[in-house]
Protein backbone atom coordinates (compact mmCIF):
# COMPACT_ATOMS: atom_id res chain seq x y z
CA UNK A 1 -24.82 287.77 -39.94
CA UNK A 2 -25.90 290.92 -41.99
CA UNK A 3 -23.22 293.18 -43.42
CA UNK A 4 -23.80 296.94 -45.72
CA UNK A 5 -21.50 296.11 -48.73
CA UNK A 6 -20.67 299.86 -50.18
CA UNK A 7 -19.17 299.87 -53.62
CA UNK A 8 -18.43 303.50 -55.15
CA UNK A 9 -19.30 302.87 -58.63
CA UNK A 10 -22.13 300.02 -59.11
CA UNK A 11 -22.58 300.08 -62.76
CA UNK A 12 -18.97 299.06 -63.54
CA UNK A 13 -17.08 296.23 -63.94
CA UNK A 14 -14.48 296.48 -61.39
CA UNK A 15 -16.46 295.75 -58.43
CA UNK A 16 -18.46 292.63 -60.27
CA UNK A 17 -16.82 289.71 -58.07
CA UNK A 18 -19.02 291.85 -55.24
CA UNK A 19 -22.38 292.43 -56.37
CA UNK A 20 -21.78 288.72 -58.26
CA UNK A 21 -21.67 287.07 -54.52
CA UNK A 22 -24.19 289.08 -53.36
CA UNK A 23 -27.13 288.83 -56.56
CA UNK A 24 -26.66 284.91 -56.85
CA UNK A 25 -26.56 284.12 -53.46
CA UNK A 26 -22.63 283.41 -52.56
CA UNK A 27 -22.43 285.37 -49.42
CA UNK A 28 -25.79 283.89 -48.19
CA UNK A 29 -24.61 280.44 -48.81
CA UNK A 30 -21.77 281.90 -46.51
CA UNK A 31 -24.35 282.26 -43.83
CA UNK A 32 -23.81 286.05 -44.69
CA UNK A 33 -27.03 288.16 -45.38
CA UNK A 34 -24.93 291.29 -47.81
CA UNK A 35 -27.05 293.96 -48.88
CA UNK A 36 -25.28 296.67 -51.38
CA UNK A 37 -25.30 300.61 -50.77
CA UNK A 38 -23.81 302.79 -53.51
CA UNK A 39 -21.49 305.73 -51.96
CA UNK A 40 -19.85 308.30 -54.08
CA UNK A 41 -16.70 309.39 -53.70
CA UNK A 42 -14.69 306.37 -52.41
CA UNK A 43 -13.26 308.20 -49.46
CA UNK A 44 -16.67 308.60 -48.23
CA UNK A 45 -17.37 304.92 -48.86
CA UNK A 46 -14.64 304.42 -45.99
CA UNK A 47 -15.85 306.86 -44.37
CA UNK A 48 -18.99 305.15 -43.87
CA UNK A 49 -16.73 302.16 -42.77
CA UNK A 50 -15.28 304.11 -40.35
CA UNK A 51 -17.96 305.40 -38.85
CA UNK A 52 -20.11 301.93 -38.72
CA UNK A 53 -22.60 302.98 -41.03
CA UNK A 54 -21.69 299.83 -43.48
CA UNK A 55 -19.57 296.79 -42.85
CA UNK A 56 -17.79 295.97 -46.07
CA UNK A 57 -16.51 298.43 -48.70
CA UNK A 58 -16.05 297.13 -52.67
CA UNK A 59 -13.69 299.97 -54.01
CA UNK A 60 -9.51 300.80 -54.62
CA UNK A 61 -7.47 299.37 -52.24
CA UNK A 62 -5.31 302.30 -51.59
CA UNK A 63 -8.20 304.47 -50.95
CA UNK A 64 -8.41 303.04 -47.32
CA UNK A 65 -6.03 304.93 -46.25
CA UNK A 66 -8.35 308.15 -46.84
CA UNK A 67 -10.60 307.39 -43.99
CA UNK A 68 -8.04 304.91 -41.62
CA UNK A 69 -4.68 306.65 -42.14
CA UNK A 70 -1.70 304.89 -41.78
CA UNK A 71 -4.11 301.63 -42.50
CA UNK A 72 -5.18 301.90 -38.33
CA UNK A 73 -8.43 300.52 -37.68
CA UNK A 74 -8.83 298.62 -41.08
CA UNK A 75 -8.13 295.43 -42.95
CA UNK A 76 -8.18 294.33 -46.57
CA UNK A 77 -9.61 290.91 -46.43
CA UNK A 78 -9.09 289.60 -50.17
CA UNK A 79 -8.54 291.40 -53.65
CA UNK A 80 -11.67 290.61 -56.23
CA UNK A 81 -8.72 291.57 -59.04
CA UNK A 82 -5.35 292.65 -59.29
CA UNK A 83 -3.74 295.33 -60.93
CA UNK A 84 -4.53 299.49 -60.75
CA UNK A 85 -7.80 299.25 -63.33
CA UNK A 86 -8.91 302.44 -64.26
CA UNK A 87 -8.23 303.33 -67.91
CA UNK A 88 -7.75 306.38 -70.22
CA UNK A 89 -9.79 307.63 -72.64
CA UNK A 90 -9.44 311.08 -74.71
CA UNK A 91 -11.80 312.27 -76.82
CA UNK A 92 -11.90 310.72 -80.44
CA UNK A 93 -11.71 314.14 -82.13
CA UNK A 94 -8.53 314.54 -80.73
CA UNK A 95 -6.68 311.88 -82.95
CA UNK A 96 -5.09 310.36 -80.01
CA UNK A 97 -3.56 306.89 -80.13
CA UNK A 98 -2.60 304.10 -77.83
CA UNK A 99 0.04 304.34 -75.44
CA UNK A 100 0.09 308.40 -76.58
CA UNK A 101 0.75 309.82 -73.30
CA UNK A 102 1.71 313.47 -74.50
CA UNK A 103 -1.88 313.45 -75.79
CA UNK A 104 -2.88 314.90 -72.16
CA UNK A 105 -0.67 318.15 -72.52
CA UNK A 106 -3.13 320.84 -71.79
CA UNK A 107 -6.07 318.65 -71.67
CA UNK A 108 -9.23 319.03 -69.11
CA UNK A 109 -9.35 315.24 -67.52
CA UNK A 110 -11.77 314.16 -66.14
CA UNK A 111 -11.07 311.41 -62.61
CA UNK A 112 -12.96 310.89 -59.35
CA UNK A 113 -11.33 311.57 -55.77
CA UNK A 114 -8.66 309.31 -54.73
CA UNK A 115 -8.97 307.46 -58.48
CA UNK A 116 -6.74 310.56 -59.58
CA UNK A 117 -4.10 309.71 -57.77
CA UNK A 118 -3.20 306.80 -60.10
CA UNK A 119 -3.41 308.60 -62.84
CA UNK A 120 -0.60 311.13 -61.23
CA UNK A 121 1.03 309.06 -59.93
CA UNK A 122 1.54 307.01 -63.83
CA UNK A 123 1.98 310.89 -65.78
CA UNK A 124 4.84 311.44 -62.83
CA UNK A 125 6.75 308.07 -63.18
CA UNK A 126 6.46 308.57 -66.85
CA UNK A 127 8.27 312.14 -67.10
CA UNK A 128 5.37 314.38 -66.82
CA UNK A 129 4.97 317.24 -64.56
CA UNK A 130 1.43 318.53 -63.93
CA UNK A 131 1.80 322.26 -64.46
CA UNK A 132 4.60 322.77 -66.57
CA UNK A 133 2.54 319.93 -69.00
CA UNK A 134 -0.73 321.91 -68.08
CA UNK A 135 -2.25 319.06 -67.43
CA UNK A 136 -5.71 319.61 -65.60
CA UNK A 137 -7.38 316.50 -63.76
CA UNK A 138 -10.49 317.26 -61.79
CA UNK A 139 -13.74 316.34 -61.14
CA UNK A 140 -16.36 315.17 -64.06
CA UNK A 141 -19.27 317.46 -64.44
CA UNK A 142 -22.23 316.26 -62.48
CA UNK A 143 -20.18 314.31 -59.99
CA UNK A 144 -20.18 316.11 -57.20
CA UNK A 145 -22.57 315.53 -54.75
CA UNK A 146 -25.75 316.62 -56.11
CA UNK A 147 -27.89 318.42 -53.89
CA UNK A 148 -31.39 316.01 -53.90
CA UNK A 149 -28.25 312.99 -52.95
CA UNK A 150 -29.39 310.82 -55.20
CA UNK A 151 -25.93 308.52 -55.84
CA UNK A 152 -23.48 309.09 -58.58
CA UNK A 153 -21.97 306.25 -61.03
CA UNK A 154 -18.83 307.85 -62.10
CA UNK A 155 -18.05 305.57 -65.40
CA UNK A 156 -21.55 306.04 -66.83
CA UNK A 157 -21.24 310.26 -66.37
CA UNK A 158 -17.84 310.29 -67.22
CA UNK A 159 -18.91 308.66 -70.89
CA UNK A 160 -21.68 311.34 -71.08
CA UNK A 161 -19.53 314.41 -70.54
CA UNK A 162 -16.72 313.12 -72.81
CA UNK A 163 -19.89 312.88 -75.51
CA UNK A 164 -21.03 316.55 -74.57
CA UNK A 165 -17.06 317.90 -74.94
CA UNK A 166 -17.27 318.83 -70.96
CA UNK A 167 -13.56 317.32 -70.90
CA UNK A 168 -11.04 316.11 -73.59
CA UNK A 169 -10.49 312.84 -71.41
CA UNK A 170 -11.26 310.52 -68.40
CA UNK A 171 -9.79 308.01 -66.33
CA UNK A 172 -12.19 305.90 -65.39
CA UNK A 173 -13.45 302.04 -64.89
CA UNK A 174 -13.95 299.60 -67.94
CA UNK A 175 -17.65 300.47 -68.51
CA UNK A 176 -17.14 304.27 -69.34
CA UNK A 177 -14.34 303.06 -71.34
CA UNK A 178 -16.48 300.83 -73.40
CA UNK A 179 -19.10 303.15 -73.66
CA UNK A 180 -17.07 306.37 -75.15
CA UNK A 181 -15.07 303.88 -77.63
CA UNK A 182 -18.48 301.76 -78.79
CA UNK A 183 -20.07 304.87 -79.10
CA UNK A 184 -17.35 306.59 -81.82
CA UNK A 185 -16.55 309.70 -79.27
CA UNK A 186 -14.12 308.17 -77.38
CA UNK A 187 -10.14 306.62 -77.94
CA UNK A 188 -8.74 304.45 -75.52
CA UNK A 189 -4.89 305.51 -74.87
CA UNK A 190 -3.40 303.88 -71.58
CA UNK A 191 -4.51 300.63 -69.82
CA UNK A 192 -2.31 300.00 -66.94
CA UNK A 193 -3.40 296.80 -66.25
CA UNK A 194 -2.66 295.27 -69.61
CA UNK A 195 0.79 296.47 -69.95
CA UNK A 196 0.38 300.57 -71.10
CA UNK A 197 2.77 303.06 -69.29
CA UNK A 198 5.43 302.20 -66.44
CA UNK A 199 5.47 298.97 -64.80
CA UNK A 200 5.54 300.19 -61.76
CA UNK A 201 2.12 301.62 -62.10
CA UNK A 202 0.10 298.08 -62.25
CA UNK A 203 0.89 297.85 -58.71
CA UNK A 204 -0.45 301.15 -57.40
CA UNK A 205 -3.50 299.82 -56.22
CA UNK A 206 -6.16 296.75 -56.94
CA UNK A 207 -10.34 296.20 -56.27
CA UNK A 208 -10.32 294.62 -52.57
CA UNK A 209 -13.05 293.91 -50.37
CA UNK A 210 -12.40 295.61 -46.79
CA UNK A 211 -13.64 295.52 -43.14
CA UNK A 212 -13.16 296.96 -39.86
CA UNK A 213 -10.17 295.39 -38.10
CA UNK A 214 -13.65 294.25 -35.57
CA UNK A 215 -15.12 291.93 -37.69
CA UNK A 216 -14.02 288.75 -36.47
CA UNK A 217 -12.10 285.76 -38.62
CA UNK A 218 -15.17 283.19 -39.41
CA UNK A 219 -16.90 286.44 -41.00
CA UNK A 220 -13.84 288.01 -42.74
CA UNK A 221 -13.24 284.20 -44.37
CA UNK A 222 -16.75 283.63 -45.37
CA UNK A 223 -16.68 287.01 -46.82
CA UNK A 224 -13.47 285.77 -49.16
CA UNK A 225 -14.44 282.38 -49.79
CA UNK A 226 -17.71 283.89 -51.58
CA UNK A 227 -15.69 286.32 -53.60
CA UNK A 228 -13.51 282.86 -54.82
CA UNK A 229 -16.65 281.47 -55.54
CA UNK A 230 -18.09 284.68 -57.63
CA UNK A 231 -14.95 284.36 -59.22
CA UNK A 232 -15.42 280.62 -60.05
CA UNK A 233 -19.08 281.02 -61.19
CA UNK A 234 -18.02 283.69 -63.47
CA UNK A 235 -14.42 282.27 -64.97
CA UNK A 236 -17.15 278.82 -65.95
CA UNK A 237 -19.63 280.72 -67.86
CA UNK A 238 -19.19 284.91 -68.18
CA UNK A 239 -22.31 285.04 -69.56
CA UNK A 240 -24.09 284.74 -65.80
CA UNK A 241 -22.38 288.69 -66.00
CA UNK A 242 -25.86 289.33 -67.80
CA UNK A 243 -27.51 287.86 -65.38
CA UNK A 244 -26.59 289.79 -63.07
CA UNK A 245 -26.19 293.06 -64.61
CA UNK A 246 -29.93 293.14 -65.33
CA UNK A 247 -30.99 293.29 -62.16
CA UNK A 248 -28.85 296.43 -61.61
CA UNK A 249 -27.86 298.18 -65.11
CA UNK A 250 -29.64 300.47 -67.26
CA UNK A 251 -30.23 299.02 -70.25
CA UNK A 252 -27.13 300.92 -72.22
CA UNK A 253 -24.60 299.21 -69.63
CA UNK A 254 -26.02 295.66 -70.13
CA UNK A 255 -24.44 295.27 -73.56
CA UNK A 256 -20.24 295.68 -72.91
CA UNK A 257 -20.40 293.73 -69.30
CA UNK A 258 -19.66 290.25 -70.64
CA UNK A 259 -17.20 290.80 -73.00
CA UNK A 260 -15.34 293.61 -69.86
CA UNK A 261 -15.79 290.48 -67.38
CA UNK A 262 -14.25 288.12 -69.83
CA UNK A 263 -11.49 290.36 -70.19
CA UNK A 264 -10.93 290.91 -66.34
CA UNK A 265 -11.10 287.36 -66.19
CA UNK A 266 -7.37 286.67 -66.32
CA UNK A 267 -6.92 289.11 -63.20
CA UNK A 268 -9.32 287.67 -60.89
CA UNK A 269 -7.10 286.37 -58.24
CA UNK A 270 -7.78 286.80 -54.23
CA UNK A 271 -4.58 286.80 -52.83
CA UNK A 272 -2.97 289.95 -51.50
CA UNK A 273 0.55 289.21 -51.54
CA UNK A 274 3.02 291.35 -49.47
CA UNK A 275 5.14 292.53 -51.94
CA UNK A 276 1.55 293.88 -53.55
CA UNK A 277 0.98 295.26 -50.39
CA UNK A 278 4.30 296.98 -49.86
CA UNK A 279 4.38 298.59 -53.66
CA UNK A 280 1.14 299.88 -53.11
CA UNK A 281 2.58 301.59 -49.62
CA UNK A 282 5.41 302.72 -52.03
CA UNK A 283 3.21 304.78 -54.35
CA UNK A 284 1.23 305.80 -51.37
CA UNK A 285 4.51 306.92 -49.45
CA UNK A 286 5.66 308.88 -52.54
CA UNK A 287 2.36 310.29 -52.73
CA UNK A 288 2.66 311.80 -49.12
CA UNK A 289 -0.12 309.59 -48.06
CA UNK A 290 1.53 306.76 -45.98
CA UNK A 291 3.84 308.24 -43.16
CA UNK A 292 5.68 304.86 -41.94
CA UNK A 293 5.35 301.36 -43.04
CA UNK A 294 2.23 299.60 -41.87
CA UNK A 295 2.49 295.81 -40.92
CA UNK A 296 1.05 293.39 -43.58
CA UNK A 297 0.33 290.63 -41.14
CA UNK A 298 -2.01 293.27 -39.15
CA UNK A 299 -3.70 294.99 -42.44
CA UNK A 300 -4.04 291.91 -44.88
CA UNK A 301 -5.99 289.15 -43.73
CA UNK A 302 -4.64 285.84 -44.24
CA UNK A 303 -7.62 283.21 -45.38
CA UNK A 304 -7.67 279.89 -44.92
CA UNK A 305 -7.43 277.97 -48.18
């Protein structure tokens, strides 16, 4: 079977478990023929899904709901992580230090569509109001979609307009993390999955892999038992995250990957769980985004062990 794999942001870390299957084979051992499309903004990666133009999307969980609301018409087959991802860097000028929240008063900061949400929704749970803070989260210069169309990777340019003072911070994936803080402009200040900020806020969303409610149960399996075994391959020797990310990274990406997989390593679990599922509707319902509670055993695909 052949399936278009979208991810929104290929030269991260946070969709890895993804291209992993695909670049050594995984998927096609599956009997699974996965090509990968990159497709900036995420809501127009599930667009795409919508609109059968690709089969799989590699991207936030939550950010389903942008294209299928309520969660009709789509299902989240398997997580390649847990735990909302994205961290926050300000710029290294700025003194900042780690878990310094109040360092974002009257900043310009810099987040993709549908990532900001998370990012809200953590500065609201954590006492923080938006305009009386004057807090300003918007789009990273050079994001938007350029007019030639040529694909955007939204860690790499948020790194590069931190550097050129464009904004005093980001939230963004690992790799522009690493990036700004190896390269002496940048100071990481919140990392939600590894305990920074409310508790609450881990749970806001997670990388899955999703589908079409269509495709049919043999596919949506084979689909997570080649994400387990990504997950395998890379938990028994990270360094195949080189391998891999030379095939598809720019040279100044190749050198943080292993030591960002071998951090992520800890988190790389399948399972959706329903109380992940519900939390996540939680922020979403707060968020005005979720309407009435959508059923788990309908959106979450239960694979076989």
């Amino acid at each position: 079977m052949k399936l278009r794999l979208a991810v929104p942001d290929l030269i991260s870390n946070s969709y890895f478990p993804a291209i992993t299957a695909v670049d050594l084979g995984l998927f096609a051992a599956e009997g699974l023929e996965v090509t990968v499309e990159l497709i900036f903004p995420v809501d127009r990666a599930y667009a795409a899904l919508r609109d059968r133009h690709i089969d799989l999307v590699a991207a936030s969980a939550h950010s389903a709901v942008s294209a299928f609301p309520n969660w009709r018409g789509v299902r989240l087959l398997c997580a390649q992580a847990q735990g909302m991802y994205w961290l926050l860097v300000m710029h290294s000028d700025l003194q900042c230090h780690r878990g310094d929240l109040s360092s974002v008063k009257g900043r310009r900061i810099g987040a993709a569509p549908w990532v900001e949400l998370g990012l809200k929704g953590l500065l609201n749970a954590s006492g923080y109001d938006l305009v009386r803070d004057d807090i300003r989260i918007g789009p990273v210069p050079r994001t938007q979609l350029p007019a030639d169309g040529l694909p955007v990777n939204f860690g790499l340019n948020a790194a590069t307009a931190l550097q050129d003072r464009e904004i005093d911070g980001f939230w963004a994936n690992g790799m522009g993390a690493s990036l700004a803080v190896r390269g002496g402009f940048g100071t990481l200040v919140l990392d939600a999955r590894r305990g920074d900020g409310p508790p609450e806020c881990f749970h806001y969303t997670f990388p899955s892999i999703a589908a079409r409610d269509d495709l049919d149960d043999a596919a949506s399996a084979a689909v997570v038992r080649a994400i387990r075994a990504a997950h395998t391959r890379l938990k028994a020797d990270p360094d195949l995250a080189l391998a891999v990310a030379h095939k598809r990274f720019p040279k100044s990406a190749l050198a943080p990957i292993v030591e960002l997989i071998r951090r992520d390593l800890p988190f790389y679990e399948t399972t959706i769980g329903s109380d992940n599922f519900a939390r996540m509707n939680a922020f979403l319902h707060r968020a005005g985004l979720v309407h009435s509670p959508p059923s788990f055993a309908i959106t979450v695909f239960t694979a076989p062990k």
